[in-house]
N, C-alpha and C. Protein backbone atom coordinates (compact mmCIF):
# COMPACT_ATOMS: atom_id res chain seq x y z
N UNK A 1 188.15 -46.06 96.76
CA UNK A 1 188.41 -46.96 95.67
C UNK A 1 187.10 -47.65 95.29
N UNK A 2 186.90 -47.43 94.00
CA UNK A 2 185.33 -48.60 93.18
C UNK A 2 185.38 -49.88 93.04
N UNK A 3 184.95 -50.35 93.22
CA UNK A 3 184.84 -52.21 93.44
C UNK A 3 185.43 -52.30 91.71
N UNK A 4 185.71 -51.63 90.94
CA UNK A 4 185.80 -51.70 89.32
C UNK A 4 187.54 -51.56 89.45
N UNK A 5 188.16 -50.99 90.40
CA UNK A 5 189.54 -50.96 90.43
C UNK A 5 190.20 -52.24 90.26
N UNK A 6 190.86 -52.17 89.75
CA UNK A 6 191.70 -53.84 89.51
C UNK A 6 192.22 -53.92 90.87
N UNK A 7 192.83 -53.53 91.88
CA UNK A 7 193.23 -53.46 93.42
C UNK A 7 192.15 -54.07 94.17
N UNK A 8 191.12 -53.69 93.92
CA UNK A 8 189.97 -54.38 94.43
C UNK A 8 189.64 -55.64 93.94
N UNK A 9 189.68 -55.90 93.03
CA UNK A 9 189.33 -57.39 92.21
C UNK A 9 190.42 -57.85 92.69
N UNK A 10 191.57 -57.83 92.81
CA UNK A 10 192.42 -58.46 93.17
C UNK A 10 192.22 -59.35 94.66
N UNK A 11 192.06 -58.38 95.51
CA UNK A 11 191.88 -58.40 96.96
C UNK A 11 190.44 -59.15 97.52
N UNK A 12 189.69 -59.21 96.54
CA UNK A 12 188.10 -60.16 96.64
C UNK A 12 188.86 -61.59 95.69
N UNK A 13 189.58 -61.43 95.06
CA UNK A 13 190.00 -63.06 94.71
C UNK A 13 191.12 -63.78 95.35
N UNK A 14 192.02 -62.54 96.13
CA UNK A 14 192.78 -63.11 97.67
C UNK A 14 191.69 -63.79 98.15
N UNK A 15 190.62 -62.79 98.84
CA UNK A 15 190.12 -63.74 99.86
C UNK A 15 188.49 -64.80 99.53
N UNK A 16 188.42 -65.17 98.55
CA UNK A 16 188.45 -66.31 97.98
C UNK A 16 189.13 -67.53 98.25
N UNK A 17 190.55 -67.35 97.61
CA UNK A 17 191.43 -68.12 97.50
C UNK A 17 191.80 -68.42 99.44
N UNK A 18 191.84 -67.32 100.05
CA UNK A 18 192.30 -67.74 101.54
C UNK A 18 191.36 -68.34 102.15
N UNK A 19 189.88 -68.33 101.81
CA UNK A 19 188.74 -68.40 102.31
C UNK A 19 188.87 -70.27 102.11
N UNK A 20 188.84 -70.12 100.85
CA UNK A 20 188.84 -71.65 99.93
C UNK A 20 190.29 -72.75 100.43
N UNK A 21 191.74 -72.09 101.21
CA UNK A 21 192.32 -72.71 101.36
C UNK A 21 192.00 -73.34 102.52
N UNK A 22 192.49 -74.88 102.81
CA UNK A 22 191.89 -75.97 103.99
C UNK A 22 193.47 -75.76 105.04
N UNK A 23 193.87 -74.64 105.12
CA UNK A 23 194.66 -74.64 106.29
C UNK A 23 195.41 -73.32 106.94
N UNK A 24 195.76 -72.42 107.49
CA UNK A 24 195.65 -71.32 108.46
C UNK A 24 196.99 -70.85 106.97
N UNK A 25 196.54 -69.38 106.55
CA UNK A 25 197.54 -68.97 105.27
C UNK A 25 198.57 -67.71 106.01
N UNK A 26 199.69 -68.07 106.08
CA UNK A 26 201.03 -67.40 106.81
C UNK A 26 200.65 -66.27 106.27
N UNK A 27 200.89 -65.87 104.54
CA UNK A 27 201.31 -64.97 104.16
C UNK A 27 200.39 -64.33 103.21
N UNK A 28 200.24 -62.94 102.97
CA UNK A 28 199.46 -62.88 101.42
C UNK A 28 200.30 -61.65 100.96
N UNK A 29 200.32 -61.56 99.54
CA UNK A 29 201.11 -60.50 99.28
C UNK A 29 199.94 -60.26 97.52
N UNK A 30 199.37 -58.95 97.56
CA UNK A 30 199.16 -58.10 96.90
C UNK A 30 199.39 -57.14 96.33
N UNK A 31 199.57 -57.17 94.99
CA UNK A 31 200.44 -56.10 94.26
C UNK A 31 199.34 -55.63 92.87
N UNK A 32 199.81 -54.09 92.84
CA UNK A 32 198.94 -53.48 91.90
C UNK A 32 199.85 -52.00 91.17
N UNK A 33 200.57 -52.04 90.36
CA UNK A 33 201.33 -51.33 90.04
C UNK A 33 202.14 -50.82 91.09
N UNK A 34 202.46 -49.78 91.52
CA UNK A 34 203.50 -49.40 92.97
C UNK A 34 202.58 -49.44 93.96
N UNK A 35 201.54 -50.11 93.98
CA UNK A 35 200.41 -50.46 95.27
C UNK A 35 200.75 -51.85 95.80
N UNK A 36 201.46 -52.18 96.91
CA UNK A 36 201.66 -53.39 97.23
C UNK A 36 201.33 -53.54 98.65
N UNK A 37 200.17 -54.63 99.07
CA UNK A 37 199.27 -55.03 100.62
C UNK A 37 200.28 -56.11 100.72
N UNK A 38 200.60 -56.50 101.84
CA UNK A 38 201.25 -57.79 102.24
C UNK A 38 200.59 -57.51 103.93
N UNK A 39 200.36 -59.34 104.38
CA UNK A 39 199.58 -59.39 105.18
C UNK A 39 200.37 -61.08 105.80
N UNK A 40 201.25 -60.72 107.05
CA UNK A 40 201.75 -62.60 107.52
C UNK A 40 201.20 -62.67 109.04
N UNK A 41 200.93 -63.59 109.27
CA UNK A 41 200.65 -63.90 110.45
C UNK A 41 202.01 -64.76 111.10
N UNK A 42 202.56 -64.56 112.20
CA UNK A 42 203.80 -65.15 113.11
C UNK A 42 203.29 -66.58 112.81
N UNK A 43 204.38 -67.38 112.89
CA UNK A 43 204.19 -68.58 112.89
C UNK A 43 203.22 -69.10 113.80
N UNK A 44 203.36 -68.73 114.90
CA UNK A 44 202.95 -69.19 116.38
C UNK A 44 201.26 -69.28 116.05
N UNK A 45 200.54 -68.29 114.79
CA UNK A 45 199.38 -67.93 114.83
C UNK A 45 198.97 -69.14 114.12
N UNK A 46 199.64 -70.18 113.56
CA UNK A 46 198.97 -71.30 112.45
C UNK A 46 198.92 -72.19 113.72
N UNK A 47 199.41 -72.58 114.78
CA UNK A 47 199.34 -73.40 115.68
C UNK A 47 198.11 -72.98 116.51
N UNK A 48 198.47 -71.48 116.89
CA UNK A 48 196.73 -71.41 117.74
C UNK A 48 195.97 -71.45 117.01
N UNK A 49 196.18 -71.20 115.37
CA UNK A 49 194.75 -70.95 114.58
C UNK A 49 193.61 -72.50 114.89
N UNK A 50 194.15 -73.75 115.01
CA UNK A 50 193.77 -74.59 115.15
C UNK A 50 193.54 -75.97 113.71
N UNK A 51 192.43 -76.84 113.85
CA UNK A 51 192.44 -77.46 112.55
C UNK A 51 192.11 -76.53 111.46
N UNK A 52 192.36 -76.91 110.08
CA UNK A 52 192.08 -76.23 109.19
C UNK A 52 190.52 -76.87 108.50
N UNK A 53 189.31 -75.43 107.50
CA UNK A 53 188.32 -75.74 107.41
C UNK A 53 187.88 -76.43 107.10
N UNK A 54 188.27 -78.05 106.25
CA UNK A 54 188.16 -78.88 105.83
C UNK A 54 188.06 -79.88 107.17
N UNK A 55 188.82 -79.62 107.70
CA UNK A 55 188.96 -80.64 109.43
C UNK A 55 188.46 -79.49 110.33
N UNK A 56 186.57 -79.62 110.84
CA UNK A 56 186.81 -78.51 111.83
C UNK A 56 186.96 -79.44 113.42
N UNK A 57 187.22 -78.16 114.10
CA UNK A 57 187.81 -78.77 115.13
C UNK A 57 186.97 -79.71 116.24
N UNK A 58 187.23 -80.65 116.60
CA UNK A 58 186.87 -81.43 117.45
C UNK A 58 186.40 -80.85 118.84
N UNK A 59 184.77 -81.39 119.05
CA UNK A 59 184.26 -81.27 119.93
C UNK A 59 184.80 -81.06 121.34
N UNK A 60 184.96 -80.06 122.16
CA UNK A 60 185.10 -79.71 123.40
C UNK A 60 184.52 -81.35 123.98
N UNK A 61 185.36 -81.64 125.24
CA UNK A 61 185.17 -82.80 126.21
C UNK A 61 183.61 -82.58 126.48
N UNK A 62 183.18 -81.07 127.07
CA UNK A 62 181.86 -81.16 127.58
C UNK A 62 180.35 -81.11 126.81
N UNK A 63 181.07 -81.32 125.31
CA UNK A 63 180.00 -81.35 124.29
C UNK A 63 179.20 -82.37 124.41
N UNK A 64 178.09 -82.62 124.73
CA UNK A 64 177.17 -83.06 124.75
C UNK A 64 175.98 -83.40 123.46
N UNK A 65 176.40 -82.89 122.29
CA UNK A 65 175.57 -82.70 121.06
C UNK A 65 175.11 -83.86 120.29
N UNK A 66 175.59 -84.65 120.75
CA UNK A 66 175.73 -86.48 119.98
C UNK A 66 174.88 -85.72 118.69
N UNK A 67 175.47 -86.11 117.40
CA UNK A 67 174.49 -86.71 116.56
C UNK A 67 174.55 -85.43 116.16
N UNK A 68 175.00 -84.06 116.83
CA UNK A 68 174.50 -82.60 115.31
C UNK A 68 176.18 -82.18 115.40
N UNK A 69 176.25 -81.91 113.76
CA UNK A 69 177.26 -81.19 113.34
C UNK A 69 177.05 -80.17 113.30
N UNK A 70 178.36 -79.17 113.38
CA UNK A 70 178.52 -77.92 112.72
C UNK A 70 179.27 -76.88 111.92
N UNK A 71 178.94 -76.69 111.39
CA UNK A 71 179.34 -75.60 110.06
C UNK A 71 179.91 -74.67 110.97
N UNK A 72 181.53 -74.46 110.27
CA UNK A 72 182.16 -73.74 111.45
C UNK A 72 182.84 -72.65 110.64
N UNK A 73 183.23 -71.35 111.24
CA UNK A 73 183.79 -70.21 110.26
C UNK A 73 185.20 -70.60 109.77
N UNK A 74 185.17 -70.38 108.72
CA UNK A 74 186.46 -70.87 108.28
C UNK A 74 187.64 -69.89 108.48
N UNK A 75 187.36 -68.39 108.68
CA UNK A 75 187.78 -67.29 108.79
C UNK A 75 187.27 -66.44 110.03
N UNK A 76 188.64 -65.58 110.30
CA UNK A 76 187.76 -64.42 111.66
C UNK A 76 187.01 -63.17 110.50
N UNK A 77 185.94 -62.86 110.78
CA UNK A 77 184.89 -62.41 109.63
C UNK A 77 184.31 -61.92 110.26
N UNK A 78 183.26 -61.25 109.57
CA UNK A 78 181.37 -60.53 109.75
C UNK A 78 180.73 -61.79 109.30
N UNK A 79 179.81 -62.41 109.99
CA UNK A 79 178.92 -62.99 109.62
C UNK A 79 177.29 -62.73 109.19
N UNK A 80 177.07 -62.78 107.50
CA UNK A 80 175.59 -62.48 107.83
C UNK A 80 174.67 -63.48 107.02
N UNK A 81 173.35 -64.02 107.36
CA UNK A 81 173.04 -64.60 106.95
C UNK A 81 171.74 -64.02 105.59
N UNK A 82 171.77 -63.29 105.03
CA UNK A 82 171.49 -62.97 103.51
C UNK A 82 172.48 -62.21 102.92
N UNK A 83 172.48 -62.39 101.64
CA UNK A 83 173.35 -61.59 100.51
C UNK A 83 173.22 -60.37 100.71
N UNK A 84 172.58 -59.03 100.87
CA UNK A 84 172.37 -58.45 101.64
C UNK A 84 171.91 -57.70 102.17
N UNK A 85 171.14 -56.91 102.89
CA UNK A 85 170.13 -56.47 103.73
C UNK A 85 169.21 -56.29 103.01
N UNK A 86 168.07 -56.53 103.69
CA UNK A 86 166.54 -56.79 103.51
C UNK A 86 165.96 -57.86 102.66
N UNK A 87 167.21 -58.94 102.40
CA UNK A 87 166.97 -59.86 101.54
C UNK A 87 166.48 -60.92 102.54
N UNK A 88 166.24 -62.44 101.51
CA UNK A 88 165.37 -63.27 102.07
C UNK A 88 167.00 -63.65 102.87
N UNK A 89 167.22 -64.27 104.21
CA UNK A 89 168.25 -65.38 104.35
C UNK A 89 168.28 -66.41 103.68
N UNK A 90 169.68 -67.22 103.41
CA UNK A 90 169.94 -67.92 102.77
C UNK A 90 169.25 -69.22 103.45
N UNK A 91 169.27 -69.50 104.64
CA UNK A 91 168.76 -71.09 105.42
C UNK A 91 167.99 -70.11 106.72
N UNK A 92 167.13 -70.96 107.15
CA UNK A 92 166.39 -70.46 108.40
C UNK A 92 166.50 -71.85 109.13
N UNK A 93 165.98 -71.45 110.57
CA UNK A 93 165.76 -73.13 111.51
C UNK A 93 164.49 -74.18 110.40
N UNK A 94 165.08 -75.53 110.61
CA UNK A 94 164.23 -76.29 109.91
C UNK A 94 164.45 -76.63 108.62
N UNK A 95 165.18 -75.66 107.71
CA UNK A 95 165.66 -75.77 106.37
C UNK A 95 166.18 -77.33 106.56
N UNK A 96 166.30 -78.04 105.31
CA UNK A 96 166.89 -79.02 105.00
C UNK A 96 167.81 -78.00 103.84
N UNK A 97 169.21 -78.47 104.26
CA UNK A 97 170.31 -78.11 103.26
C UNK A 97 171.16 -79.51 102.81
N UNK A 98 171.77 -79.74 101.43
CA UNK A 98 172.85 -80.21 101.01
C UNK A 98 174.21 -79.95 100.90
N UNK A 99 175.39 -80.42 100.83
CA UNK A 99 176.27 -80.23 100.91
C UNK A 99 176.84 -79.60 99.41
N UNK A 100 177.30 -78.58 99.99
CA UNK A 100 177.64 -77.46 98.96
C UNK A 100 176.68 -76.04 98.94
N UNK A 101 175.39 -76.14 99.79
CA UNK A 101 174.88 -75.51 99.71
C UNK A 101 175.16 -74.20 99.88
N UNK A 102 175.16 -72.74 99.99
CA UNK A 102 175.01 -71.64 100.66
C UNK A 102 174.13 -71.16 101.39
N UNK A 103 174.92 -71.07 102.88
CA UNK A 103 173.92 -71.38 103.92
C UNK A 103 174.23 -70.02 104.80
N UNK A 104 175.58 -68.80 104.41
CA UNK A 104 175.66 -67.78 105.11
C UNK A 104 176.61 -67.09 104.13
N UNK A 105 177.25 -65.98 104.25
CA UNK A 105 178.77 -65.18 103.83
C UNK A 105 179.10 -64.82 105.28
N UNK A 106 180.55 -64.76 104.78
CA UNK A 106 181.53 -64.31 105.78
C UNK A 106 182.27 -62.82 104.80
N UNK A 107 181.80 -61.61 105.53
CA UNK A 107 182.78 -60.65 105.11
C UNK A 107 184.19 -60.63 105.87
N UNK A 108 185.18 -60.17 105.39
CA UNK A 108 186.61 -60.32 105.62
C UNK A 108 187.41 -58.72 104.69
N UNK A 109 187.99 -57.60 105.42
CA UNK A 109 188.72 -56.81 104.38
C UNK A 109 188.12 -56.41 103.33
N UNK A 110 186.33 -55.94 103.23
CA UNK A 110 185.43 -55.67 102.34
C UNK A 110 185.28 -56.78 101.12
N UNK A 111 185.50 -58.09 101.82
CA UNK A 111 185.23 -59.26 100.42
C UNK A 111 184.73 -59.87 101.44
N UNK A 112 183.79 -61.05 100.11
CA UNK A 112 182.67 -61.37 100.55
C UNK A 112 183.17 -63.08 100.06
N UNK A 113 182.86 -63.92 100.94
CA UNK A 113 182.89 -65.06 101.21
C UNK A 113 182.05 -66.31 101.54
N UNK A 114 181.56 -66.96 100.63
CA UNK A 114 180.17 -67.73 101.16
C UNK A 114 180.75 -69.01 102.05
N UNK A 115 179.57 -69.31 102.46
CA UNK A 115 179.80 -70.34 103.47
C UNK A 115 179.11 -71.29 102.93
N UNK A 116 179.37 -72.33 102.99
CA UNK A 116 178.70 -73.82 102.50
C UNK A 116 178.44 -74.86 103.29
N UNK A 117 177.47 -75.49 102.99
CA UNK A 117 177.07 -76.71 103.92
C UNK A 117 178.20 -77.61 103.82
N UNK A 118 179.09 -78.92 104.52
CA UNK A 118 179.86 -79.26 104.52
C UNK A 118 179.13 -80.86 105.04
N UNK A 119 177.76 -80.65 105.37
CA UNK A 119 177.39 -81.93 105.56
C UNK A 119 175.34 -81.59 105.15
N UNK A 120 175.10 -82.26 104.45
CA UNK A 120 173.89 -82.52 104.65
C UNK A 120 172.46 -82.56 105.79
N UNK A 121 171.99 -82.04 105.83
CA UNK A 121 170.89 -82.18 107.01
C UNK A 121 169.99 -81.50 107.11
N UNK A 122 169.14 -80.87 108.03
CA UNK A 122 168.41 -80.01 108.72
C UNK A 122 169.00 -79.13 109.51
N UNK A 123 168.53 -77.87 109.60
CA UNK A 123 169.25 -76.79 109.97
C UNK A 123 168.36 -76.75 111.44
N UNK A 124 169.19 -77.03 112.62
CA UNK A 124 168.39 -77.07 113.85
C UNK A 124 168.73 -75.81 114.76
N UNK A 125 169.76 -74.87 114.35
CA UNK A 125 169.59 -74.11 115.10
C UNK A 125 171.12 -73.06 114.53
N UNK A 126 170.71 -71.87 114.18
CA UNK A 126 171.45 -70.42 113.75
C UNK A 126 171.93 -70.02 114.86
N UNK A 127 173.49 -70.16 115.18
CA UNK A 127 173.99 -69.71 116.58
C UNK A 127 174.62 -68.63 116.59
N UNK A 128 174.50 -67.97 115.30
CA UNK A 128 175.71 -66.53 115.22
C UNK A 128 174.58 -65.93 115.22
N UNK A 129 174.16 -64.37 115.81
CA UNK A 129 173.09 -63.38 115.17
C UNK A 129 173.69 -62.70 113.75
N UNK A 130 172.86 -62.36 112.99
CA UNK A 130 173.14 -61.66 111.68
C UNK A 130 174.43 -60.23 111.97
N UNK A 131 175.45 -60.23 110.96
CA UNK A 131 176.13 -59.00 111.55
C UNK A 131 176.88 -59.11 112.46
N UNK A 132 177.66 -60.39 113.23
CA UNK A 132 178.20 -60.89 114.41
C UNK A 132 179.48 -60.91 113.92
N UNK A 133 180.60 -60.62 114.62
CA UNK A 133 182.43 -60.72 113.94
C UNK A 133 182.14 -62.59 114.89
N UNK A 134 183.03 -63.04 113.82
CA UNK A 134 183.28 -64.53 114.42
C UNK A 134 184.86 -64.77 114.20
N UNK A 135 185.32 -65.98 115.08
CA UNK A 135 186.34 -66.52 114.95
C UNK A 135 186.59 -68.04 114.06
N UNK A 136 187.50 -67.61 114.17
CA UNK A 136 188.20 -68.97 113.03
C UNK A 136 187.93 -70.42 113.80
N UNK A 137 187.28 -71.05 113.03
CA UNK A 137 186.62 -72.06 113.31
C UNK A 137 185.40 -72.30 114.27
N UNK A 138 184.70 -71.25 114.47
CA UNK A 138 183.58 -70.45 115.55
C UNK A 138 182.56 -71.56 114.64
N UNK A 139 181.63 -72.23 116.03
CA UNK A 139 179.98 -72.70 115.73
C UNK A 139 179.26 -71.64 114.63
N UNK A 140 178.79 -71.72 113.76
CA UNK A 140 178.18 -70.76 113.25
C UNK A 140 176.60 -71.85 113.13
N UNK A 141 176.44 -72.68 112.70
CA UNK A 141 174.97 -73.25 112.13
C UNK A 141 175.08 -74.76 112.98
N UNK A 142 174.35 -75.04 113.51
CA UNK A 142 173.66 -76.72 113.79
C UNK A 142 173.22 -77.60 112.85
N UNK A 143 173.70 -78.54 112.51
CA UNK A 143 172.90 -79.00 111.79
C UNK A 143 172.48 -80.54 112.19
N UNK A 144 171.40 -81.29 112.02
CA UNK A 144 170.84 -82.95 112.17
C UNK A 144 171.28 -83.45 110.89
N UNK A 145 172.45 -84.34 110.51
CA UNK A 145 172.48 -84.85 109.77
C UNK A 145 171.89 -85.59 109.21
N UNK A 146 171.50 -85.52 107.92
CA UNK A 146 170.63 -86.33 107.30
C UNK A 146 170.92 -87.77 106.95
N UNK A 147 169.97 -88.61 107.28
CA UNK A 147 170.53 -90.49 107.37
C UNK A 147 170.53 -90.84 106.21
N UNK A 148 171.97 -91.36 106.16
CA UNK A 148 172.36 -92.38 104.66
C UNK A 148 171.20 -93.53 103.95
């Protein structure tokens, strides 16, 4: 199938939309003339999924990090950090980023998903390698928040 198929456009603005929603999505249902994807996760899976990407999840007891946030996967994905191969990366260590920025993509089901800064700062440390599958709500970037 060509990325020009309407089945395909469809299925890159699913995961958009799932990417973009702030809480674990039960169900998706895709339809394309007698072509129909449907995709639910058991209930049980929105409870382990954990907080949703807008709320990421709260520091483990033995976190020790005082003072750095992190940009966490919002999705179980491919993580890579340029648009794609042999390009410049989007943030390196040291970058100062803003909020909203694009700072990685997450591939998901051959769609492509950016990742955004969610807090302001300095980029102190890239914890996924390029090309890494991550989990839902997984450390992906460090960041030193930048002072008000």
């Amino acid at each position: 199938m060509d990325d020009s198929h309407p089945l395909e456009a469809a299925c890159r603005s699913v995961a958009r939309l799932v990417g973009a929603t702030p809480g674990p999505v039960r169900r998706v249902r895709v339809q394309h003339a007698d072509v129909v994807v449907e995709v639910e996760w058991p209930e049980a899976a929105a409870v382990v999924a954990g907080p949703t990407a807008a709320e990421p999840p709260a520091p483990a007891a033995d976190d020790d990090d005082a003072g750095i946030h992190y940009i966490r996967s919002s999705l179980v994905a491919t993580l890579y950090h340029a648009p794609e191969p042999g390009a410049e990366p989007f943030v390196r260590e040291g970058d100062r980023v803003k909020v909203g920025q694009q700072v990685a993509i997450l591939e998901a089901m051959k769609m492509m998903i950016p990742v955004e800064a969610d807090q302001a700062g300095e980029v102190v440390k890239i914890l996924v390698p390029d090309g890494t599958p991550v989990e839902y709500g997984e450390r992906l970037i460090a960041i030193a928040p930048a002072e008000v």
